[in-house]
N, C-alpha and C. Protein backbone atom coordinates (compact mmCIF):
# COMPACT_ATOMS: atom_id res chain seq x y z
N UNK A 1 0.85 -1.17 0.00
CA UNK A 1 0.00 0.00 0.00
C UNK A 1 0.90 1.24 0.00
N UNK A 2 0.70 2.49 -0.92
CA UNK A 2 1.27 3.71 -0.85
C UNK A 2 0.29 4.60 -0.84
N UNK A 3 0.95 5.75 0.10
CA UNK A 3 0.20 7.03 0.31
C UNK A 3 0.18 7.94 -0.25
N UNK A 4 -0.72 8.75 -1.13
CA UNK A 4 -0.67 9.66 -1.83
C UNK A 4 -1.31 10.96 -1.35
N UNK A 5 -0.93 11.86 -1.02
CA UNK A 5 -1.79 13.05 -1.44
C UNK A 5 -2.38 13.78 -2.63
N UNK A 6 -3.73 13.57 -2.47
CA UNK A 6 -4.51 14.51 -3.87
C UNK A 6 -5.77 15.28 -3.20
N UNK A 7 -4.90 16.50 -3.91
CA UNK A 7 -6.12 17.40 -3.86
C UNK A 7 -6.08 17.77 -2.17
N UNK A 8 -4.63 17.65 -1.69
CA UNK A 8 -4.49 18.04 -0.45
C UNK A 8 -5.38 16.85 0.67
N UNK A 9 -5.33 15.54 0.29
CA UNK A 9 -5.89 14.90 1.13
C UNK A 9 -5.30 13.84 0.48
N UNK A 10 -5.10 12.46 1.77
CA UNK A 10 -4.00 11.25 2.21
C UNK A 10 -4.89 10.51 1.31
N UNK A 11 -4.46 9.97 0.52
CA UNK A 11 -5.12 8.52 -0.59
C UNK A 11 -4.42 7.41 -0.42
N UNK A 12 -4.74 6.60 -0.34
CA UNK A 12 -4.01 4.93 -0.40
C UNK A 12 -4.41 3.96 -1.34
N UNK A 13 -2.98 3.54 -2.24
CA UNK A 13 -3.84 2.93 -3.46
C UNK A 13 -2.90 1.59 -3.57
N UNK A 14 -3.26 0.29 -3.50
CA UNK A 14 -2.16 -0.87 -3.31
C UNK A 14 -1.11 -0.88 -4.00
N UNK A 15 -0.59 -0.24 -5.17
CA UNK A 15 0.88 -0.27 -5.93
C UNK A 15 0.97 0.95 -6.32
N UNK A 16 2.59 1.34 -6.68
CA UNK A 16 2.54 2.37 -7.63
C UNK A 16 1.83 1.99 -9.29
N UNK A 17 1.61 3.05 -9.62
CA UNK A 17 0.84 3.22 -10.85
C UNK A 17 0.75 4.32 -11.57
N UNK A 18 0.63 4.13 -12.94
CA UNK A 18 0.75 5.32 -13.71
C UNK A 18 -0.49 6.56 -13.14
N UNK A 19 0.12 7.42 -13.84
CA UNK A 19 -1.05 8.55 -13.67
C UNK A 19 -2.45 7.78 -14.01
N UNK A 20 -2.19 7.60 -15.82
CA UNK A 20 -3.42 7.56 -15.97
C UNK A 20 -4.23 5.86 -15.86
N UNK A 21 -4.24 5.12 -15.06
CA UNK A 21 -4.36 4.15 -14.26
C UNK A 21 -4.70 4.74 -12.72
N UNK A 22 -4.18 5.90 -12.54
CA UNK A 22 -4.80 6.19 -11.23
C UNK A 22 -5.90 6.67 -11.74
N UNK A 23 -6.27 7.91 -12.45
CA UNK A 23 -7.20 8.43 -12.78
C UNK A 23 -8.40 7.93 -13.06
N UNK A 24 -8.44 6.59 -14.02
CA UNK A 24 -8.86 5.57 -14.37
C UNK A 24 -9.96 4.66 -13.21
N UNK A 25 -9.17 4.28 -12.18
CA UNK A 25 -9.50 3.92 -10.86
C UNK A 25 -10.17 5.09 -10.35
N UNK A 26 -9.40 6.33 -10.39
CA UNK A 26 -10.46 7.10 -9.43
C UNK A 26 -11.72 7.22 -9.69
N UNK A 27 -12.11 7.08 -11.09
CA UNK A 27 -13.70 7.21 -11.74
C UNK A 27 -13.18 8.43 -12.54
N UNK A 28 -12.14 9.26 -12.69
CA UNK A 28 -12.03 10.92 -13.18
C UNK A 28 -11.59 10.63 -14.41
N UNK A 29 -12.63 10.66 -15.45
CA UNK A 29 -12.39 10.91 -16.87
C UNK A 29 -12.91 12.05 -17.65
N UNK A 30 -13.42 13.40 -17.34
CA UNK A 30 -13.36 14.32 -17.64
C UNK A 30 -12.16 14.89 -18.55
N UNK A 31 -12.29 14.82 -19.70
CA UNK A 31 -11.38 15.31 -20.68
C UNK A 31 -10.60 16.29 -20.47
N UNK A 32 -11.29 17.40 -19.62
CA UNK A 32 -10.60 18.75 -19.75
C UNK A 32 -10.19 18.82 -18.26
N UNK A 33 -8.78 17.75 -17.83
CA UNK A 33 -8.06 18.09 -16.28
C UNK A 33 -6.59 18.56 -16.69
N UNK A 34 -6.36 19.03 -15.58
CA UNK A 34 -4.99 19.20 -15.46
C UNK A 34 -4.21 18.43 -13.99
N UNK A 35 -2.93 17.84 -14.76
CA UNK A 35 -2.97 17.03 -13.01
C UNK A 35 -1.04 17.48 -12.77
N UNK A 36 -0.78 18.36 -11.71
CA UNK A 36 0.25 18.22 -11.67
C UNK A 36 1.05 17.14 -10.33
N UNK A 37 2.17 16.81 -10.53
CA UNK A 37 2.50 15.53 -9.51
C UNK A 37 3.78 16.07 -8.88
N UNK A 38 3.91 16.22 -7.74
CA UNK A 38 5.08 17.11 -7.17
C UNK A 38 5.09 18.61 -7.55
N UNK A 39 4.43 19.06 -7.90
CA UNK A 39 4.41 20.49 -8.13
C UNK A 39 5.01 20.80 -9.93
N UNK A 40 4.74 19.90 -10.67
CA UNK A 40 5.25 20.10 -11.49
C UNK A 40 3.93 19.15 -12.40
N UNK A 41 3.59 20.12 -13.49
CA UNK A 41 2.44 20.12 -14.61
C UNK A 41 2.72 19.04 -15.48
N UNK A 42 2.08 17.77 -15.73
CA UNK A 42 1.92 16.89 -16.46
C UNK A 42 1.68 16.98 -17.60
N UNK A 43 1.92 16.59 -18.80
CA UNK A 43 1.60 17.10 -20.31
C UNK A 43 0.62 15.32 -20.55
N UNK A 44 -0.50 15.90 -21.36
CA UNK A 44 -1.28 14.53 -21.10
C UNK A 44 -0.73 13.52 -22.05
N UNK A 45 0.00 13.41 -22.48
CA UNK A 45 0.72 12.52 -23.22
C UNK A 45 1.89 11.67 -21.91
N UNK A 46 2.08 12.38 -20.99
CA UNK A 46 2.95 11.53 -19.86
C UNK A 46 1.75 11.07 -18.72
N UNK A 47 0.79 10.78 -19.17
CA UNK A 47 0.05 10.32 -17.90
C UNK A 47 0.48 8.82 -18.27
N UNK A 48 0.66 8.06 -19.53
CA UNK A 48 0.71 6.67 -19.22
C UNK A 48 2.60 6.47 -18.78
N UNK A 49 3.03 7.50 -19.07
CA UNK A 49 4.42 6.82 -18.31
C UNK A 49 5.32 7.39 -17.28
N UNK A 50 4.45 8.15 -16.72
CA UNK A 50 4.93 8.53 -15.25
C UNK A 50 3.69 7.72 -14.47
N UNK A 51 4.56 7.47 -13.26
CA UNK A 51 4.23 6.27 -11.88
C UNK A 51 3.92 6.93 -10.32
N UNK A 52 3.17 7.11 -10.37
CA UNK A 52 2.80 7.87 -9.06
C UNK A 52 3.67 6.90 -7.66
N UNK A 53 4.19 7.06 -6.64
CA UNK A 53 5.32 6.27 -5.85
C UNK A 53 4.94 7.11 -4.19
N UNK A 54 5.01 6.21 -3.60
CA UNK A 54 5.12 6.65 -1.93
C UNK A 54 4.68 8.13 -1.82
N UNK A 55 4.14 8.69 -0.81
CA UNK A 55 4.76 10.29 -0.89
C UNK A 55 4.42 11.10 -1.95
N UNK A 56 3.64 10.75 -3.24
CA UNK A 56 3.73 11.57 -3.91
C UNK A 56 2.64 12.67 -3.69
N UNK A 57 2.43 13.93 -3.77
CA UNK A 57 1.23 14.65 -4.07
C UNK A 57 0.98 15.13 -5.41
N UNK A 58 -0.45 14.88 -5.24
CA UNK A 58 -0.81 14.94 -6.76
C UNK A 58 -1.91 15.90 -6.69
N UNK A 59 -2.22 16.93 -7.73
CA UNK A 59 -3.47 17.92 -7.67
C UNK A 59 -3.65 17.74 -8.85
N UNK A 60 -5.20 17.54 -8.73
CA UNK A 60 -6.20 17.64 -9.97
C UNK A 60 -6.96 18.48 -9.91
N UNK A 61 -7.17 19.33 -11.24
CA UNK A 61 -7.91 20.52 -11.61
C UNK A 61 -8.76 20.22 -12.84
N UNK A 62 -9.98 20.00 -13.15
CA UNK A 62 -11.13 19.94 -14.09
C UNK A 62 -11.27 21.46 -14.23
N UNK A 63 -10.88 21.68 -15.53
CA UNK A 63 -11.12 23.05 -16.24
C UNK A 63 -12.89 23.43 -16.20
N UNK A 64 -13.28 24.48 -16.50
CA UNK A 64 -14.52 24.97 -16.08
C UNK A 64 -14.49 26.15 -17.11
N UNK A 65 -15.54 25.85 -18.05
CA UNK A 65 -15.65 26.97 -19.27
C UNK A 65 -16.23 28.09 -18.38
N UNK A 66 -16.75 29.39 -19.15
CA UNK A 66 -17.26 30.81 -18.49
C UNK A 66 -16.93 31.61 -18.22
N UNK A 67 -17.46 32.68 -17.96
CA UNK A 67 -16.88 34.15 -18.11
C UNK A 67 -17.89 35.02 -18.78
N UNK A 68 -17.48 36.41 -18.89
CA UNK A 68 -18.48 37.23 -19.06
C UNK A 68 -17.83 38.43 -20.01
């Protein structure tokens, strides 16, 4: 089991795993996210080969059209 922070809160998920394998699992398939992992912005083409590991924090942001 490893501990993750997302979204500023402790997650536990039985192995490391790619981003998008976490995402996958979480239910979050909303097209329009942004997920950065250590403080550093993911390009969605590296979600299948970066590995989320111990310790990592991860923030997810679902874009939101609008404005005036």
């Amino acid at each position: 089991m490893i501990t993750l922070t997302v979204n500023g809160q402790p997650r536990q998920v039985p192995e490391p795993m790619t981003v998008a394998r976490f995402l996958q699992q979480s239910g979050i398939t909303h097209p329009f996210i942004a997920v950065a992992r250590n403080g550093d912005v993911l390009h969605r083409d590296e979600y299948d080969r970066v590995v989320v590991q111990n310790g990592d924090t991860l923030e997810i942001v679902r874009m939101v059209g609008g404005g005036g």
